[in-house]
N, C-alpha and C. Protein backbone atom coordinates (compact mmCIF):
# COMPACT_ATOMS: atom_id res chain seq x y z
N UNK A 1 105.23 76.29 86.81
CA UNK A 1 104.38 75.17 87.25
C UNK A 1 105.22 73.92 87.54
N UNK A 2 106.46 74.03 87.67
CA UNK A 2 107.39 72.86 88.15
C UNK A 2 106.78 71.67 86.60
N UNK A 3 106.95 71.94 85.48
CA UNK A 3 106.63 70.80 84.55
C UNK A 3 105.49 70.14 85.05
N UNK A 4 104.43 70.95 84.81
CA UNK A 4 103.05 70.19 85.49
C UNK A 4 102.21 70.10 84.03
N UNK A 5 100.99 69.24 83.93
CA UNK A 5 100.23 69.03 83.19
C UNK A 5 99.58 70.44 82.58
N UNK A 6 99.55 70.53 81.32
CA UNK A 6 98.79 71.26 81.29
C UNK A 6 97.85 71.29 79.54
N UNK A 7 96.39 71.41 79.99
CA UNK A 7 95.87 71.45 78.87
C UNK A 7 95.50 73.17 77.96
N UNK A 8 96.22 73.37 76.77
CA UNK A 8 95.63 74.26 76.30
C UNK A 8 94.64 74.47 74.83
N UNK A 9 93.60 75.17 74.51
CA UNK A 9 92.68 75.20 74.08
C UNK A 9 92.83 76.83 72.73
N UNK A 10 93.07 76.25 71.97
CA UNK A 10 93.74 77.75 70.61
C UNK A 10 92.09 77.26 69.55
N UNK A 11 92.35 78.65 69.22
CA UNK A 11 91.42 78.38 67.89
C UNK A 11 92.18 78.21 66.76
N UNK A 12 91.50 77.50 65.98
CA UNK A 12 92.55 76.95 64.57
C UNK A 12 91.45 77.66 63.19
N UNK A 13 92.19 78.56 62.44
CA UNK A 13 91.59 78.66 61.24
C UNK A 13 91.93 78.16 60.10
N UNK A 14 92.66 76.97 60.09
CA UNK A 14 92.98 76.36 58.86
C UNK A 14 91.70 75.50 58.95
N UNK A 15 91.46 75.14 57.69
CA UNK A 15 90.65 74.15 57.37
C UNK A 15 91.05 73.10 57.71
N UNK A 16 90.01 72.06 58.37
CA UNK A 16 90.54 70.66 58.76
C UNK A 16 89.31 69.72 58.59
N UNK A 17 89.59 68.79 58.00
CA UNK A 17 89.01 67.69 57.63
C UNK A 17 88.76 65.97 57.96
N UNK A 18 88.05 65.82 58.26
CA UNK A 18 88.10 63.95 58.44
C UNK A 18 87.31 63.32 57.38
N UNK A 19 88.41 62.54 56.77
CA UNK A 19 87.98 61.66 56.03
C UNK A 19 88.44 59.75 56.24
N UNK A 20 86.59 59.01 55.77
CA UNK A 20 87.13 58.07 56.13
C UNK A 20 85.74 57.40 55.17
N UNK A 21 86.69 56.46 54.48
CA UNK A 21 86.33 55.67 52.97
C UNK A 21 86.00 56.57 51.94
N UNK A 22 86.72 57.61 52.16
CA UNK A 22 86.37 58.49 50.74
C UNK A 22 85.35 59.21 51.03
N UNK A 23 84.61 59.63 52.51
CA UNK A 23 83.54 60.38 52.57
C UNK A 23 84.18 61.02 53.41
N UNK A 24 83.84 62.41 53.66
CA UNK A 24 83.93 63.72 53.82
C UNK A 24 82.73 63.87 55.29
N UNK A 25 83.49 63.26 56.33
CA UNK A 25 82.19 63.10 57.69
C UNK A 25 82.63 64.79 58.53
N UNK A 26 83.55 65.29 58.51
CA UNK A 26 83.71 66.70 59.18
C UNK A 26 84.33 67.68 58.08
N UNK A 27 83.96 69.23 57.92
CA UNK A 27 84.62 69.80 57.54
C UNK A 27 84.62 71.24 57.79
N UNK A 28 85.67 71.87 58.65
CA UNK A 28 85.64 73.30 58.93
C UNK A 28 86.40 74.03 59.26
N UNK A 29 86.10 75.21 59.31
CA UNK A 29 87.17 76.39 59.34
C UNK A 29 87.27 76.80 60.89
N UNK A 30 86.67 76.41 61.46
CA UNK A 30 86.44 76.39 63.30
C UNK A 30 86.75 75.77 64.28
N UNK A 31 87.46 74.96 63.91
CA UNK A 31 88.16 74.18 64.98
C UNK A 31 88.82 74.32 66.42
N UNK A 32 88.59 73.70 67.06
CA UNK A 32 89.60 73.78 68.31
C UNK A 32 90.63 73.02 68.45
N UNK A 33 92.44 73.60 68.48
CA UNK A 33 93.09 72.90 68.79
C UNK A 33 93.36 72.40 70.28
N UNK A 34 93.38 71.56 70.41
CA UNK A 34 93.80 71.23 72.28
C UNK A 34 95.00 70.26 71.96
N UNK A 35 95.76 71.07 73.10
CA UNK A 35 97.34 71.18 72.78
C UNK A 35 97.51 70.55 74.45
N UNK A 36 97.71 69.22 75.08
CA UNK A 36 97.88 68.47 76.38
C UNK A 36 99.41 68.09 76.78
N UNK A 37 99.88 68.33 77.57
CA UNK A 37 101.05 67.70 78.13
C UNK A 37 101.27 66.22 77.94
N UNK A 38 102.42 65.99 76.51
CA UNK A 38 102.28 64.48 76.54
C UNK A 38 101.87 63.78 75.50
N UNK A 39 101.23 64.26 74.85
CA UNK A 39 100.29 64.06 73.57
C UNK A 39 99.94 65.01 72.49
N UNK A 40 100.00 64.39 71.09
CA UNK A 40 99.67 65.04 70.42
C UNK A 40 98.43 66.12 70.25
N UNK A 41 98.69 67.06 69.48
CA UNK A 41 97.88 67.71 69.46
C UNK A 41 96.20 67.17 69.03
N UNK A 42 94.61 67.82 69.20
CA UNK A 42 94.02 67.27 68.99
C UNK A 42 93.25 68.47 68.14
N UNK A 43 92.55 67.85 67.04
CA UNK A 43 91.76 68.81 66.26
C UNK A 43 89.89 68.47 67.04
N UNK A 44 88.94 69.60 67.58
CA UNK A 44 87.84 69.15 67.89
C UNK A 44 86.87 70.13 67.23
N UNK A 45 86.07 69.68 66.83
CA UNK A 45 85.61 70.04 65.07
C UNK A 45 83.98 70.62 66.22
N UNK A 46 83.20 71.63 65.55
CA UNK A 46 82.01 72.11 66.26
C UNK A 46 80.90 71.41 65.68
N UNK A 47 79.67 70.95 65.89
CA UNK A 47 78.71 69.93 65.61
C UNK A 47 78.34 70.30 64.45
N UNK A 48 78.10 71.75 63.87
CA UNK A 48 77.66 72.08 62.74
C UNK A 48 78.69 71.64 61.61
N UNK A 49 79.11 71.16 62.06
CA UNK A 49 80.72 71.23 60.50
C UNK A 49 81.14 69.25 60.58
N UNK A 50 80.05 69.04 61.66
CA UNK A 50 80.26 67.48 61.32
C UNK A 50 78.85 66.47 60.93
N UNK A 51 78.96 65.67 60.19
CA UNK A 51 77.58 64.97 60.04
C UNK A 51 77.28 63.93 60.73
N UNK A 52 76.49 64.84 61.64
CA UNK A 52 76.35 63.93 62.43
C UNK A 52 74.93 62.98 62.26
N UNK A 53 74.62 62.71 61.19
CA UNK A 53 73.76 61.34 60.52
C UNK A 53 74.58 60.24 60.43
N UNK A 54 75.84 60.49 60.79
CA UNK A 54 77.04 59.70 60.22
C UNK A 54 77.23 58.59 61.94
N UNK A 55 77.31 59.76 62.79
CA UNK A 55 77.14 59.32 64.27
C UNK A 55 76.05 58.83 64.91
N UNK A 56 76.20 58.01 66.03
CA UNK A 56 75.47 57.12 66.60
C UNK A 56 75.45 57.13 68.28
N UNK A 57 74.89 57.91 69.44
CA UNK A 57 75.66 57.78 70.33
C UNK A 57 75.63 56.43 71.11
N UNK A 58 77.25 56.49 71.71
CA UNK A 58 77.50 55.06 72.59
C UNK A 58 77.35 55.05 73.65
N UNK A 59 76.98 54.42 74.83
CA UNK A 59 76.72 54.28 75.98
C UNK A 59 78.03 54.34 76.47
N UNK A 60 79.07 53.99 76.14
CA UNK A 60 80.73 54.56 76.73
C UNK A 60 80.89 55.50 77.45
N UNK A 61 81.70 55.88 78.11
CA UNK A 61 82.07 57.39 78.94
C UNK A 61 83.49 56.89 79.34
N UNK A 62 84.40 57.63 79.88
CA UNK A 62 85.72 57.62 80.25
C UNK A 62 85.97 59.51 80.92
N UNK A 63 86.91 59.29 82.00
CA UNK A 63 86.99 60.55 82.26
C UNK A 63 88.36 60.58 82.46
N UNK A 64 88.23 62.19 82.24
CA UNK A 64 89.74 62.60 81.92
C UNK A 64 89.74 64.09 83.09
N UNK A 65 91.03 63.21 83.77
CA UNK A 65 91.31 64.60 85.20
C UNK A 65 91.14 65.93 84.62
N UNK A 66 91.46 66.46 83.91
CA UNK A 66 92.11 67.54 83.20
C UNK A 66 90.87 68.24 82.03
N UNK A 67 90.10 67.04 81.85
CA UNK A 67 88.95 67.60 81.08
C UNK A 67 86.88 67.39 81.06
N UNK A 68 87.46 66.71 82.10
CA UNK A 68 85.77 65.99 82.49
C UNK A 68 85.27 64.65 82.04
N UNK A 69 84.22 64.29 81.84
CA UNK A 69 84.07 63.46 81.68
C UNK A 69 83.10 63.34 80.35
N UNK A 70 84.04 62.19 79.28
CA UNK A 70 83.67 62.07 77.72
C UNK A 70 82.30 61.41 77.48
N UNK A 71 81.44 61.47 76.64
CA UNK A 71 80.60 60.90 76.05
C UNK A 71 81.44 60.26 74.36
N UNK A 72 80.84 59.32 73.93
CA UNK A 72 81.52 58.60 73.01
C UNK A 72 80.04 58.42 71.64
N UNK A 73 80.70 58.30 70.39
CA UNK A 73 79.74 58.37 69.14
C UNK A 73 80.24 57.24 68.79
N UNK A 74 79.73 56.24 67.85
CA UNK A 74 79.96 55.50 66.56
C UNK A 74 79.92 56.09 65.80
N UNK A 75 80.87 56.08 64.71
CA UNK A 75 80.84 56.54 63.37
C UNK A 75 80.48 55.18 62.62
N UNK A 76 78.99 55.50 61.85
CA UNK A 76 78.82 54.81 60.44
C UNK A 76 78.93 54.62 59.65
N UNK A 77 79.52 53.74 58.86
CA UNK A 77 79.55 53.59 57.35
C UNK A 77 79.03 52.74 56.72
N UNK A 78 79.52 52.73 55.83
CA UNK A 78 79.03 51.60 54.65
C UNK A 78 79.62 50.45 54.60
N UNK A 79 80.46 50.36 55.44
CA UNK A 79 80.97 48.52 55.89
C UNK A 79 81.06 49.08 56.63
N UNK A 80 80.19 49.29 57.82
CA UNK A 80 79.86 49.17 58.96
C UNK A 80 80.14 49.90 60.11
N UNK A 81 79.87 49.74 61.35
CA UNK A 81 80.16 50.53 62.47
C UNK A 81 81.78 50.54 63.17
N UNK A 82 81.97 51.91 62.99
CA UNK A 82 83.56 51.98 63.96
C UNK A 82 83.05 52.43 64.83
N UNK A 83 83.47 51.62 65.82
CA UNK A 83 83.00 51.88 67.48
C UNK A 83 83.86 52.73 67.98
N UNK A 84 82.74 53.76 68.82
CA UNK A 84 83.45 54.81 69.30
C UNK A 84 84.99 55.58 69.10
N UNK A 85 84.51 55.93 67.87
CA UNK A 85 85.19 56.54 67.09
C UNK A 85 85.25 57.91 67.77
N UNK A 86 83.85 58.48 68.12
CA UNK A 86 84.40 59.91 68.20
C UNK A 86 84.02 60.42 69.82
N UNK A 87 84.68 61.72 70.25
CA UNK A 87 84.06 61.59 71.88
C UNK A 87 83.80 63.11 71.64
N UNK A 88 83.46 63.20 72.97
CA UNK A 88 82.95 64.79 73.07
C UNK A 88 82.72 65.02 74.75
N UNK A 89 82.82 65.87 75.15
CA UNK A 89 82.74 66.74 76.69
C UNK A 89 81.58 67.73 76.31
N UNK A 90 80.70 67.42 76.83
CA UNK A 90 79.15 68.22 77.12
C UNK A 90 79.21 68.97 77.77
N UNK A 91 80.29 68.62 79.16
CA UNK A 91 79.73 69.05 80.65
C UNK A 91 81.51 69.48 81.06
N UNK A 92 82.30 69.81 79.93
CA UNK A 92 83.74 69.71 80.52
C UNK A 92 84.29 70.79 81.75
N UNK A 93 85.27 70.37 82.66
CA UNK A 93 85.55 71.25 83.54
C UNK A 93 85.65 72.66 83.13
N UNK A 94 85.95 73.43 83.72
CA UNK A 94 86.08 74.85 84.00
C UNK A 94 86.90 75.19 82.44
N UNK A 95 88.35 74.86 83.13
CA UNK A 95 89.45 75.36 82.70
C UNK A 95 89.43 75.21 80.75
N UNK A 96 88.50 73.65 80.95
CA UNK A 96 88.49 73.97 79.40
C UNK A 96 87.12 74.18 78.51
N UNK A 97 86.16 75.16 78.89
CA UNK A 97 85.00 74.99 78.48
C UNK A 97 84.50 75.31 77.43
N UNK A 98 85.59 75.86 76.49
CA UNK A 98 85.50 76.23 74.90
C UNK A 98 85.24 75.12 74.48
N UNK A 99 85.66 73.43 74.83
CA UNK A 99 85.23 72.49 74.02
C UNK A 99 84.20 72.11 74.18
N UNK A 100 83.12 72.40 74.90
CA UNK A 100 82.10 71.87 75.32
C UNK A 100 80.52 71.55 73.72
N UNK A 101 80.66 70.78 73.43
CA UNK A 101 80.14 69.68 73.09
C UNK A 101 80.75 69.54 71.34
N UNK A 102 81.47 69.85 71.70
CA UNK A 102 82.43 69.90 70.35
C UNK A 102 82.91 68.38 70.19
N UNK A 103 83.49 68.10 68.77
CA UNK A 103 83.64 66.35 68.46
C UNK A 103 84.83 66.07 68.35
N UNK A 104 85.52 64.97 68.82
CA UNK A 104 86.89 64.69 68.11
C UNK A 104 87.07 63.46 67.58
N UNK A 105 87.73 63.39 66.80
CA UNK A 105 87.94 61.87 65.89
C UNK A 105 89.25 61.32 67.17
N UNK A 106 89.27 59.79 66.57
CA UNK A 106 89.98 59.24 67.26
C UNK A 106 91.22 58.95 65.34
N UNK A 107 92.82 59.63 65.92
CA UNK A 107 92.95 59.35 64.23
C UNK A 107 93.15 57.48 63.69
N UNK A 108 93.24 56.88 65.06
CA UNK A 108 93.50 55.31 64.81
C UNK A 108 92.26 55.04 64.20
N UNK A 109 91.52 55.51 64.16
CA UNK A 109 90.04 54.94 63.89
C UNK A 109 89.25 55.81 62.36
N UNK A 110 89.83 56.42 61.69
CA UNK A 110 89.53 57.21 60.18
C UNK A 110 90.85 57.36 59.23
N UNK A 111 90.76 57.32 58.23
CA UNK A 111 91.60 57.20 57.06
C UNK A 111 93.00 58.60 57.45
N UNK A 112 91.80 59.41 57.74
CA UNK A 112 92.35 60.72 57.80
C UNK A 112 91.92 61.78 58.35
N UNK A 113 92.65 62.77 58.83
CA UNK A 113 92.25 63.93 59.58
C UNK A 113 93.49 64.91 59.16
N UNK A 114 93.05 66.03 58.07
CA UNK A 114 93.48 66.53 57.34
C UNK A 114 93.77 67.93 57.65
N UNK A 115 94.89 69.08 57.65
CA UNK A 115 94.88 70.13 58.33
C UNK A 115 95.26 70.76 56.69
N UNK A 116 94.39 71.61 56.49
CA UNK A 116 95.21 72.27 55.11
C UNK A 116 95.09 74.03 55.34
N UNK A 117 95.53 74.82 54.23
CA UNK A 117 95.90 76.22 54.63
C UNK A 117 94.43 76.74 54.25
C-alpha cells in the first residue's frame, strides 16, 4: 500500500476497564481493538458492558475519512459533566463495521482505561 493509512479492527479478550473517580463506568471481556495509522491504539467497549445511565448524548459529531461519521456522549458524574467524553459510529463506513455503535473513551478525559489479563 506504498505506507498508506490504514485502520484495523481485532477482537480483544482481555478484560478492559474505564475508570473515572473511583467508579467503574465500562467493564468487559469484548472489546474492540482499533489499531489506526499514527495513533495509538483504541479500546471500543460494546453498549452492554458500559453504563450507559452514566452517558448523556451530545449534539457534537466530527467525521473521520477512514471511519464515518462520530456521534459524541457526556459522561456524568458526581462533580459534574465531562463533555464529550465518549464517541461512537452508528452508521460507520464499510471497511470498519464491527464498530458500529460500540463506545470509546477519550483517555484525556477519565482517570483510567485499564487493560488487564
Amino acid at each position: 500500500m506504498g505506507g498508506g493509512h490504514r485502520v484495523g479492527v481485532a477482537a480483544n479478550r482481555h478484560r478492559v476497564r474505564v475508570i473515572h473517580l473511583g467508579v467503574t463506568v465500562a467493564d468487559t471481556q469484548a472489546a474492540l481493538t482499533v489499531s489506526e495509522t499514527g495513533l495509538p491504539d483504541v479500546f471500543y467497549f460494546p453498549r452492554a458492558d458500559v453504563n450507559m445511565a452514566r452517558l448523556e448524548r451530545s449534539t457534537h459529531t466530527s467525521r473521520c475519512p477512514f471511519k464515518g461519521e462520530a456521534s459524541y456522549y457526556h459522561l456524568l458524574t458526581e462533580e459534574g459533566v465531562v463533555e464529550n467524553a465518549v464517541w461512537t459510529y452508528e452508521t460507520p463506513i464499510e471497511a470498519v463495521q464491527q464498530i458500529t455503535g460500540y463506545l470509546a473513551f477519550y483517555t484525556s478525559k477519565v482517570d483510567r482505561i485499564d487493560q488487564t489479563s
